[in-house]
Protein backbone atom coordinates (compact mmCIF):
# COMPACT_ATOMS: atom_id res chain seq x y z
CA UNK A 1 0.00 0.00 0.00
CA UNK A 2 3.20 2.54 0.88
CA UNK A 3 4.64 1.47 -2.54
CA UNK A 4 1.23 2.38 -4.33
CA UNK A 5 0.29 5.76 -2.06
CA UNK A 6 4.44 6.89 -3.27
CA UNK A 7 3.80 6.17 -6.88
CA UNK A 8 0.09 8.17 -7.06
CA UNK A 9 2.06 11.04 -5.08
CA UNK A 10 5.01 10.76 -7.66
CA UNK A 11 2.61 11.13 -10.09
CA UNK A 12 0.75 13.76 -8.72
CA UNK A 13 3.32 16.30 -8.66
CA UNK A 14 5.05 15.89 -11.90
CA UNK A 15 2.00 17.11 -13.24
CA UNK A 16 2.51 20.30 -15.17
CA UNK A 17 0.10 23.57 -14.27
CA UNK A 18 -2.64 23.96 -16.27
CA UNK A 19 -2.41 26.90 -18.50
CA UNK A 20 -5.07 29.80 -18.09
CA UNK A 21 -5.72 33.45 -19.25
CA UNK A 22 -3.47 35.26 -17.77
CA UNK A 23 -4.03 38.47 -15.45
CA UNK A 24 -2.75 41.45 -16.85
CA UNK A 25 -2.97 45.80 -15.66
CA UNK A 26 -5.86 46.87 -16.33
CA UNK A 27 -8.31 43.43 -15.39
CA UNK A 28 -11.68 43.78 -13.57
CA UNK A 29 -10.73 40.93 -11.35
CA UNK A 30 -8.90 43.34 -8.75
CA UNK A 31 -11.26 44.44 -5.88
CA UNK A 32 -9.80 48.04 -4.97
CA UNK A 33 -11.97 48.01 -1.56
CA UNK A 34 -9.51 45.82 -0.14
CA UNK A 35 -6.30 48.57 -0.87
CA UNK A 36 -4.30 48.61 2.72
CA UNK A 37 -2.42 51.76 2.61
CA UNK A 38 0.25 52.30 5.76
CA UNK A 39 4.02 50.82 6.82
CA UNK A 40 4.12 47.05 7.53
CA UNK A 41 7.03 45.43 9.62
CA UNK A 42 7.69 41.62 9.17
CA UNK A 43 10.92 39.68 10.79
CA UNK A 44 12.52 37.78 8.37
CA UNK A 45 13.67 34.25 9.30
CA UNK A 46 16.03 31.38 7.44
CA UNK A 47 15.63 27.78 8.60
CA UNK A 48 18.92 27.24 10.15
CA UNK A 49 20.47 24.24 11.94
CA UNK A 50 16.68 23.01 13.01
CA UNK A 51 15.45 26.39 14.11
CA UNK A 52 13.85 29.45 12.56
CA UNK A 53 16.61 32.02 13.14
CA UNK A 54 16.31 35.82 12.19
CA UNK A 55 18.22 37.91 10.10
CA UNK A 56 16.69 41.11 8.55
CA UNK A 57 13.87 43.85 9.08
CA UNK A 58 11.78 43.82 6.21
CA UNK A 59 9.84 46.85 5.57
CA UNK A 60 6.91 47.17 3.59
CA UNK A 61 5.22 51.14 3.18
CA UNK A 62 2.48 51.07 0.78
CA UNK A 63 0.86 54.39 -1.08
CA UNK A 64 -2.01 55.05 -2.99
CA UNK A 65 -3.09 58.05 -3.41
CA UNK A 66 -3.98 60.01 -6.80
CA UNK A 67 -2.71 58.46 -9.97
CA UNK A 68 -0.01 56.40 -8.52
CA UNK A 69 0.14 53.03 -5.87
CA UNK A 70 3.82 52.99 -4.54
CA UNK A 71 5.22 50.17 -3.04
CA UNK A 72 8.55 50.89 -0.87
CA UNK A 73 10.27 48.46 0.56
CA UNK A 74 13.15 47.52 2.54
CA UNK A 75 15.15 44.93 3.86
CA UNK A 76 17.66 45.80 6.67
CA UNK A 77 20.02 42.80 8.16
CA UNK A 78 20.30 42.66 11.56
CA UNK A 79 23.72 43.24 13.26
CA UNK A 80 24.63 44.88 10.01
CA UNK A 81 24.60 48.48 8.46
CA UNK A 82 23.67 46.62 4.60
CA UNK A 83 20.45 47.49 3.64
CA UNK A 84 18.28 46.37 0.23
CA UNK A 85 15.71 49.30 -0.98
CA UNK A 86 13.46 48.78 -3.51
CA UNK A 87 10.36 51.06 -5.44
CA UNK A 88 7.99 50.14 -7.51
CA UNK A 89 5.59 52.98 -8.80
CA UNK A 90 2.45 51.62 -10.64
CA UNK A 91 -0.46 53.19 -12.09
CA UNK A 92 -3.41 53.46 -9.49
CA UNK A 93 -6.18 52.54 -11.97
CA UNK A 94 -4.91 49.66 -13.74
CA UNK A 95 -1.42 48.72 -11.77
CA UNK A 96 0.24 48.89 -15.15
CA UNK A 97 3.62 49.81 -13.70
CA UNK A 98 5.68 53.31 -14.26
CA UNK A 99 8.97 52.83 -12.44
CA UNK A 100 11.24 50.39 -10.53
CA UNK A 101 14.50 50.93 -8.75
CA UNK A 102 16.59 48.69 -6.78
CA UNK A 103 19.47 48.99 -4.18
CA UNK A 104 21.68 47.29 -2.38
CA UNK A 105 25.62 46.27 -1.95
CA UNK A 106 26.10 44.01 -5.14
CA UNK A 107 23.47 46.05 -7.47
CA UNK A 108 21.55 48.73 -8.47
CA UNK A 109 18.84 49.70 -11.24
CA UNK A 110 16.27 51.78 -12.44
CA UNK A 111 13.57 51.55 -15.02
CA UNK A 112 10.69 53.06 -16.55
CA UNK A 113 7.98 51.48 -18.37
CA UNK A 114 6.57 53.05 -21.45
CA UNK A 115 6.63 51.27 -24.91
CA UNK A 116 9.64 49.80 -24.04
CA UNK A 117 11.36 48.87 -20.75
CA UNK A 118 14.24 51.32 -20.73
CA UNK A 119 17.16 52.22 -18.18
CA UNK A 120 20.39 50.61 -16.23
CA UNK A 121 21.72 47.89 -14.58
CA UNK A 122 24.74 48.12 -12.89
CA UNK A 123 26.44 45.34 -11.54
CA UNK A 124 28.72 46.51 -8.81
CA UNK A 125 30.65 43.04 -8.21
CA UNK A 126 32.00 42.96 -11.81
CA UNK A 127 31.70 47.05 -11.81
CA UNK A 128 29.82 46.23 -15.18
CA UNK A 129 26.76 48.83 -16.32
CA UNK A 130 24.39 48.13 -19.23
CA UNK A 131 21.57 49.85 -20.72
CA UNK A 132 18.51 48.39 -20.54
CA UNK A 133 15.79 48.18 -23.68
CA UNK A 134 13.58 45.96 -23.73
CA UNK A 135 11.11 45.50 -25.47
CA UNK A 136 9.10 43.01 -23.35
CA UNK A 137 6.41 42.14 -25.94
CA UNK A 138 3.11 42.16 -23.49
CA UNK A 139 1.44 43.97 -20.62
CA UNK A 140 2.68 43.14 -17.08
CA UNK A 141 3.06 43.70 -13.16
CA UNK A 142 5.81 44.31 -11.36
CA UNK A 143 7.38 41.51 -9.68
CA UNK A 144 7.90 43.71 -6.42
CA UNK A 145 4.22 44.67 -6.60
CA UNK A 146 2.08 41.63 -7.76
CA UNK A 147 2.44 40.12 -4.22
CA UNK A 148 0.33 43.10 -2.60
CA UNK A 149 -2.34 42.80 -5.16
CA UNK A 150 -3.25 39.12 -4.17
CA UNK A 151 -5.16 40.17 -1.70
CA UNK A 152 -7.42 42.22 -3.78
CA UNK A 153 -8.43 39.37 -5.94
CA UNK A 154 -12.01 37.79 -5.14
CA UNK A 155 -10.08 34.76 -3.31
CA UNK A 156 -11.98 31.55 -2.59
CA UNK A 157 -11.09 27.89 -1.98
CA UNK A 158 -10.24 26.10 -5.33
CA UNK A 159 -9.32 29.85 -6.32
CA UNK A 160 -6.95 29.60 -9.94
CA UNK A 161 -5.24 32.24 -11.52
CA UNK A 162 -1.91 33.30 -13.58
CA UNK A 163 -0.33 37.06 -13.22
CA UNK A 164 2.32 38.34 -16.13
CA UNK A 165 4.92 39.78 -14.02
CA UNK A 166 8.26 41.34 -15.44
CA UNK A 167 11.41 40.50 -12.89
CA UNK A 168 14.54 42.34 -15.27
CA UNK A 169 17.51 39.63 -15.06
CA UNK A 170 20.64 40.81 -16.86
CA UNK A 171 21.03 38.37 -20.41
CA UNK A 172 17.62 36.92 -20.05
CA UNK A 173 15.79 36.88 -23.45
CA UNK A 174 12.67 36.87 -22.33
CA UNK A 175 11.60 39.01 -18.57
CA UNK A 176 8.13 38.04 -18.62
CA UNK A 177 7.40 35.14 -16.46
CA UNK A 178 3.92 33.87 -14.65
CA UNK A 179 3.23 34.01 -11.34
CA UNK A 180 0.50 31.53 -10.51
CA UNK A 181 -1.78 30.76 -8.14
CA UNK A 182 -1.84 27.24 -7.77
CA UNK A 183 -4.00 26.61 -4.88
CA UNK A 184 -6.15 29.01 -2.09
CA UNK A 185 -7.86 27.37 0.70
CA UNK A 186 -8.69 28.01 3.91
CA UNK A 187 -6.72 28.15 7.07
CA UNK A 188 -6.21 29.68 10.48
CA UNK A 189 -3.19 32.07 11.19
CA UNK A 190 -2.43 32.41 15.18
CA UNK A 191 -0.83 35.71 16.29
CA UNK A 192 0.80 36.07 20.14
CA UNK A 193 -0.65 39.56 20.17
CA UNK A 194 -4.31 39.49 19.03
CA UNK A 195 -4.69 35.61 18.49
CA UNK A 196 -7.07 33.65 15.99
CA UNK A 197 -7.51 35.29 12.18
CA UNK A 198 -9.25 33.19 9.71
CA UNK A 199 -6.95 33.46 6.51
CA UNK A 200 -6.83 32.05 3.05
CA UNK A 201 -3.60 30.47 2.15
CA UNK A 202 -2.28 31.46 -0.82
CA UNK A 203 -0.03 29.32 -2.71
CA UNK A 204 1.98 30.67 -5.57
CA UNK A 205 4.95 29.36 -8.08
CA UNK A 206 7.06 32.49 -9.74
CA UNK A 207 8.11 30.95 -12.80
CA UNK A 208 11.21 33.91 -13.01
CA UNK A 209 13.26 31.99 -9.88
CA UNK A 210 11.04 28.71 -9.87
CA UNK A 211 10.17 29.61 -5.97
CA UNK A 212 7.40 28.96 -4.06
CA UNK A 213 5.53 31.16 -1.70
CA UNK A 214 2.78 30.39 0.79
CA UNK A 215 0.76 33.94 1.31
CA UNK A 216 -1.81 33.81 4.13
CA UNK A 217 -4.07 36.55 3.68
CA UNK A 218 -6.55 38.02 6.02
CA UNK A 219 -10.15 37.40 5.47
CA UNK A 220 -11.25 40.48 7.34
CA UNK A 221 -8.86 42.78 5.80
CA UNK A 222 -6.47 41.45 3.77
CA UNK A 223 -3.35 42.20 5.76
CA UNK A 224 -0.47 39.52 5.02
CA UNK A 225 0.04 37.73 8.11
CA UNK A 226 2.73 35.09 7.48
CA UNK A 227 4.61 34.20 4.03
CA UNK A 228 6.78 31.24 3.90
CA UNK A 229 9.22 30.63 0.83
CA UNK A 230 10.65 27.35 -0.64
CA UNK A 231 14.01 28.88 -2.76
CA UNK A 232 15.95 25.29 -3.56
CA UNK A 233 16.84 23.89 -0.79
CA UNK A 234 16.19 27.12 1.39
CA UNK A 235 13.17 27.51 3.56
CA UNK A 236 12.45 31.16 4.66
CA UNK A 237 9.52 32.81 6.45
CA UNK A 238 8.24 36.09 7.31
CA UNK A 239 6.33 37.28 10.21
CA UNK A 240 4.02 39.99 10.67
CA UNK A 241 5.56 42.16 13.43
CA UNK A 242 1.93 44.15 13.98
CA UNK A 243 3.41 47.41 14.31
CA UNK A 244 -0.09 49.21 14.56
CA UNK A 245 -1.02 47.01 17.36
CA UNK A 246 -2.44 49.27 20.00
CA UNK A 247 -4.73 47.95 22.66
CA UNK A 248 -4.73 50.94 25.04
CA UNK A 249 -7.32 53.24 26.06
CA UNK A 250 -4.93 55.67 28.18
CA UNK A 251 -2.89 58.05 26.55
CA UNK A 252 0.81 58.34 26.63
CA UNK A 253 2.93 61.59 27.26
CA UNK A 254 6.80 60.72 26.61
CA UNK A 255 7.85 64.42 27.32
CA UNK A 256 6.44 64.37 30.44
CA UNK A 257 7.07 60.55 31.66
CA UNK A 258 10.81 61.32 30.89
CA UNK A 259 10.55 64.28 33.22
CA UNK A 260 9.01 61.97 36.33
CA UNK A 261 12.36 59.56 35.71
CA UNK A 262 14.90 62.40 35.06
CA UNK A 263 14.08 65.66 36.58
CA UNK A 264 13.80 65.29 40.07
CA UNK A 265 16.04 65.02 42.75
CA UNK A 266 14.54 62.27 44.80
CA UNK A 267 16.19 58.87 45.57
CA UNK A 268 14.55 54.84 45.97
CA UNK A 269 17.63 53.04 47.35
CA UNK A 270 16.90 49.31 48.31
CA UNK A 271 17.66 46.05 48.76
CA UNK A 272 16.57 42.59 46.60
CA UNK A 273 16.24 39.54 48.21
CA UNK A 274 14.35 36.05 48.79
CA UNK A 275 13.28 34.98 51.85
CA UNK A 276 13.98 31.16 51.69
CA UNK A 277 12.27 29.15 53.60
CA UNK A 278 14.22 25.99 53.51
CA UNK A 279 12.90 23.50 55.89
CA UNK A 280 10.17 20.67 54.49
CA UNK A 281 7.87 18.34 56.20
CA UNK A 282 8.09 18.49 59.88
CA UNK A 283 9.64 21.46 59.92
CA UNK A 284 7.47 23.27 57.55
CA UNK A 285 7.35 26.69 58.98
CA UNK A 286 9.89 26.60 61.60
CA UNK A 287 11.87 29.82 60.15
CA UNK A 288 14.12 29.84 63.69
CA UNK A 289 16.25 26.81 61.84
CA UNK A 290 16.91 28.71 58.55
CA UNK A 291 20.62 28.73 58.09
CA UNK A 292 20.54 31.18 54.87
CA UNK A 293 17.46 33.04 55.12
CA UNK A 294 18.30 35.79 52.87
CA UNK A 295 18.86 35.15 49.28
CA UNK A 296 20.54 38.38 48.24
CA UNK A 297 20.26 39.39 44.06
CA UNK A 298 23.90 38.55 42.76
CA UNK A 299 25.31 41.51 41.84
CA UNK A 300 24.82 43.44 38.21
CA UNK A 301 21.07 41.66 38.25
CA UNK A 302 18.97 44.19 36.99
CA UNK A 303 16.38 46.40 38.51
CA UNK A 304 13.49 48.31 36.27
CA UNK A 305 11.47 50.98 37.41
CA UNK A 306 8.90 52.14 35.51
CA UNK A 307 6.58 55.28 35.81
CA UNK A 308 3.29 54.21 37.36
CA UNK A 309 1.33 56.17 35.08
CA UNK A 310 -2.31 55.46 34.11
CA UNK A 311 -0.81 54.11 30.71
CA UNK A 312 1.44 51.49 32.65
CA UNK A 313 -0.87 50.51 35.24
CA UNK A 314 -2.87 49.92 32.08
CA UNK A 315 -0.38 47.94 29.98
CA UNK A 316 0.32 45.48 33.29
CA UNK A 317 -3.38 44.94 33.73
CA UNK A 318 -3.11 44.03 29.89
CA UNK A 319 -0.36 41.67 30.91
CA UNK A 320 -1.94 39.80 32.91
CA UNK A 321 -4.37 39.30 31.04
CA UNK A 322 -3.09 37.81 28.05
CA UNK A 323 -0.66 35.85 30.27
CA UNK A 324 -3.60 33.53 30.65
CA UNK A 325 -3.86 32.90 27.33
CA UNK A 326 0.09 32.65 26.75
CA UNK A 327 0.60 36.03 25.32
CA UNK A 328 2.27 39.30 26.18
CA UNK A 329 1.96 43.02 25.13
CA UNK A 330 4.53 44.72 23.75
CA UNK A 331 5.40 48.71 24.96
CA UNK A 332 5.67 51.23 22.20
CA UNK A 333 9.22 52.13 21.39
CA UNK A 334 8.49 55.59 23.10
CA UNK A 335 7.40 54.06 26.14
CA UNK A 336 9.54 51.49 26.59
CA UNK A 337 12.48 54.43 26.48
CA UNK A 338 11.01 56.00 29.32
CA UNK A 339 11.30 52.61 31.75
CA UNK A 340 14.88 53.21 34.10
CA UNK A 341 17.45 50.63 34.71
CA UNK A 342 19.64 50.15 37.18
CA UNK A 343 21.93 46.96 38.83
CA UNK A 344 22.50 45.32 42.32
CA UNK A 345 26.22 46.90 42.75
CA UNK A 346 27.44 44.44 46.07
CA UNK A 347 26.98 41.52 47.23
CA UNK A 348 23.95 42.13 49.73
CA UNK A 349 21.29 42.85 46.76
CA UNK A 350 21.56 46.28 46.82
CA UNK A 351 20.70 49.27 44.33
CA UNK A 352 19.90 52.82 43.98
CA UNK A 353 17.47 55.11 41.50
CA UNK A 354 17.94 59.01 41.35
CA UNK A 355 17.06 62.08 40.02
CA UNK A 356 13.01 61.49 40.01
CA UNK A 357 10.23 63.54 40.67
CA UNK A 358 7.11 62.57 42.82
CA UNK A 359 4.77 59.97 42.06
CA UNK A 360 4.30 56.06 42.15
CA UNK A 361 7.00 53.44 40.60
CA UNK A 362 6.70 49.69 40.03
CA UNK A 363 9.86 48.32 40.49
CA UNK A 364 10.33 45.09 39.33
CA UNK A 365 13.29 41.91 38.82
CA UNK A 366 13.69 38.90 38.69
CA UNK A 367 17.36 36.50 39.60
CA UNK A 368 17.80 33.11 40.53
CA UNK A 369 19.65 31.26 43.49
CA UNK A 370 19.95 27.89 45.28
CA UNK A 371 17.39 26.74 47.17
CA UNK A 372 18.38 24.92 50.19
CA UNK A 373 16.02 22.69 51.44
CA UNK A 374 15.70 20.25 54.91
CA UNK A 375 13.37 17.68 54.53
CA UNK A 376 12.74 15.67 57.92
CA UNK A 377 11.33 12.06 56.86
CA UNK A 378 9.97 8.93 59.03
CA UNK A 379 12.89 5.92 59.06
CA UNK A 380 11.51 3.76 61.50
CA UNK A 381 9.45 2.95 64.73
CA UNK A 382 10.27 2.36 67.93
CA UNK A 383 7.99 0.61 70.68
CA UNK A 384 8.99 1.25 74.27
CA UNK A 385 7.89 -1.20 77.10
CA UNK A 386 8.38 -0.78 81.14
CA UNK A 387 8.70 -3.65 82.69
CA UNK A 388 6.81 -5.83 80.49
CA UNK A 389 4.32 -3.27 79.67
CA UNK A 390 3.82 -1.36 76.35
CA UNK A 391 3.89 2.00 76.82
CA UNK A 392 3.75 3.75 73.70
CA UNK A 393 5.63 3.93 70.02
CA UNK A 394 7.54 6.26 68.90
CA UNK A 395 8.97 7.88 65.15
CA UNK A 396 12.64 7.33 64.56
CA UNK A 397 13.13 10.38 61.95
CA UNK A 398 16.31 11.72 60.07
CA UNK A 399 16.41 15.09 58.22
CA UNK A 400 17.82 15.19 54.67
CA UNK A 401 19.33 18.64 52.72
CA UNK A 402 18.92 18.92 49.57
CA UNK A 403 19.75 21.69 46.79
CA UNK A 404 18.08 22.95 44.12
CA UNK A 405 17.91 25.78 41.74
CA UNK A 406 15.09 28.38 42.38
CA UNK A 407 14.03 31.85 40.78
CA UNK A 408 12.67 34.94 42.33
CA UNK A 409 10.25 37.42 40.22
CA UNK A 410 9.59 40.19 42.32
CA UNK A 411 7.56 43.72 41.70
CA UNK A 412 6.24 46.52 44.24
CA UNK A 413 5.25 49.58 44.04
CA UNK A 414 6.72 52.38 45.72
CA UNK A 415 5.59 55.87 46.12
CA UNK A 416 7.87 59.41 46.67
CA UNK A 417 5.86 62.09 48.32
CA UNK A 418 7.58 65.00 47.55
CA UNK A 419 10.87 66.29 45.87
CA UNK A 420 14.08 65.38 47.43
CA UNK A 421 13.48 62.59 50.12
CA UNK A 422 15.12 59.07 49.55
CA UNK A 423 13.10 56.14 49.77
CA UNK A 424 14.21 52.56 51.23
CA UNK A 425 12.66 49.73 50.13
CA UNK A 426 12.90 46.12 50.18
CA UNK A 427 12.10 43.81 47.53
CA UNK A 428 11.39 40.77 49.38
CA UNK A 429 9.67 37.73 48.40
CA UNK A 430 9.31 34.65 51.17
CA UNK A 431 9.37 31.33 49.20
């Protein structure tokens, strides 16, 4: 049965792709309600060594607006000042593109798009430049474009079509290649910030590179959520980032939340500890026998204290919130700028905030130590008789020590009436 399922696989795939009409500029297929205009982030991932690791910041700012939808994009590495920028200018009635222009370390080009394809290529490796005409020989997209037009086409499952797209390769004879969608059904995309979105999934073959892409598309609203790319042997993916993800009802000042952290004169000095509790069993509870009840915060752990605004207090009842359902909520850039830091600078957990104004702070950290515990356990009994007579039994116990790694997540909040008193504080927490 394994020999016959392999063989009607085998079979299935060399199949060639049914030819169809294809989509061209100017096609009544495209459904312009659906046009997201705005900046997109995604994290851009290579299957590495048997994990998804991430290397670039790609960068996706879409236009429309009068005659012309622009698509800008660009893909930054990380740990790395190289950069990729690309444009693609279409026209906003048809998508027929007008220009295209492409940057990065080994190349650059730019071309316009009349009755012929005409412009440069320079090839900064070889330090070769060539002018480009080209004919092409039949209306088009743009490569860089097509991808963001998917999702205005009246998707369905069982959904078919072929796009003429024009990718310019140096020495090709012919830049006019399909793009076709092979396959749309439905599926489910999960995101850690705002969960569940029922997507179609969007599989396309570029005939120019022979890739294959996996678009899942937003029912809703037709944001890209997830594409994942099969380039030879190389799997890649990209990741909506959800940049415009804002769940909060309070507003945020950053002018005057850096003041509270930086333009007083007021001081929280304390100390960070655990309590440890260390006996077990019988002597649950018997703190008097505690050899190492403190648990000092190893110095250079760190400290945060953020500004208990109403726009924190809001974003940690958020927290918790979506902690239940095993997600978080990220802090705008801005805000997360105006959270302080600071470090346990001895040996006995201690650390020291300055220059703040009045109001409330959460402070907040989190180390690990070794927890010692004493465990007292029942070995044996033992009767005792006087002369003859049984007078009662007896436990013969032993206590046992044992040591284990622990971890301490501590927060508090702590308030400074007015300007220029120092606050003590200990961040304690009894395990």
């Amino acid at each position: 049965m394994k020999i016959i399922f392999a063989f009607i696989l085998l079979h299935l795939l060399s199949q060639p792709v049914v030819a169809q009409h294809a989509l061209s500029p100017g096609a009544t297929d495209f459904e312009k309600k659906w046009m997201r205009n705005g900046l997109t982030e995604m994290g851009y991932y290579v299957w590495n060594e048997g994990k998804w690791t991430e290397i670039c910041a790609f960068t996706i700012d879409i236009r429309s607006a009068g005659k012309t939808f622009s698509v800008y994009t660009q893909l930054k590495f990380l740990h790395s000042s190289e950069l990729w920028s690309d444009t693609s200018v279409s026209d906003a009635g048809t998508f027929k593109p007008l220009y295209r222009s492409s940057f990065s370390k080994d190349k650059e080009y730019a071309l316009r798009f009349g009755q012929e394809v005409s412009g440069y290529y320079y090839d900064k490796k070889n330090k070769r430049k060539e002018v480009v005409h080209d004919a092409a020989g039949r209306s088009f997209f743009d490569i860089n474009t097509y991808p963001y037009l998917l999702g205005l086409l009246p998707l369905s499952s069982g959904y078919q079509k072929d796009l003429a797209v024009y990718d310019y390769k140096p020495g090709n004879t012919g830049n006019v290649k399909l793009a076709r969608i092979r396959q749309v059904k439905n599926n489910v995309y999960v995101s850690q910030l705002t969960g569940e979105h029922k997507v179609w999934q969007v599989s396309v073959l570029e005939e120019s590179t022979n890739d294959q892409y996996e678009y899942y598309i937003d029912k809703e609203d037709r944001r890209i959520w997830k594409i994942e790319i099969r380039s030879g042997n190389q799997q890649l993916l990209l990741l909506n980032k959800e940049i415009d993800f804002n769940p909060f009802t309070k507003p945020f000042n950053k002018e005057e939340t850096l003041q509270l952290v930086t333009g007083g004169n007021a001081v929280i000095s304390g100390r960070a500890f655990a309590r440890d509790n260390e006996n077990e069993g019988l002597l649950k509870g018997m703190a008097i026998l505690n050899v190492n009840k403190k648990q000092y915060a190893q110095k250079g752990t760190t400290i945060l204290l953020i500004p208990y605004t109403p726009f924190f207090k809001e974003w940690v009842k958020l927290n918790e919130a979506s902690r239940k359902k095993g997600r978080s909520i990220p802090l705008p850039m801005e805000a997360a700028a105006c959270i302080k830091v600071a470090t346990v600078y001895d040996e006995k957990g201690n650390f020291e905030f300055v220059n703040l104004m009045p109001g409330d702070y959460l402070l907040y950290t989190e180390f690990g130590y070794v927890h010692t515990s004493h465990r007292t356990e029942v070995v044996g009994y033992t009767d005792t008789y006087i002369n003859g007579m049984f007078q009662g039994t007896s436990a013969n116990t032993e206590v046992n020590t044992y040591a284990t790694n622990a971890a301490a997540s501590i927060k508090k909040v702590v308030t400074i009436s007015k300007n220029g008193e120092t606050v003590s504080v200990k961040l304690k927490k009894t395990l």
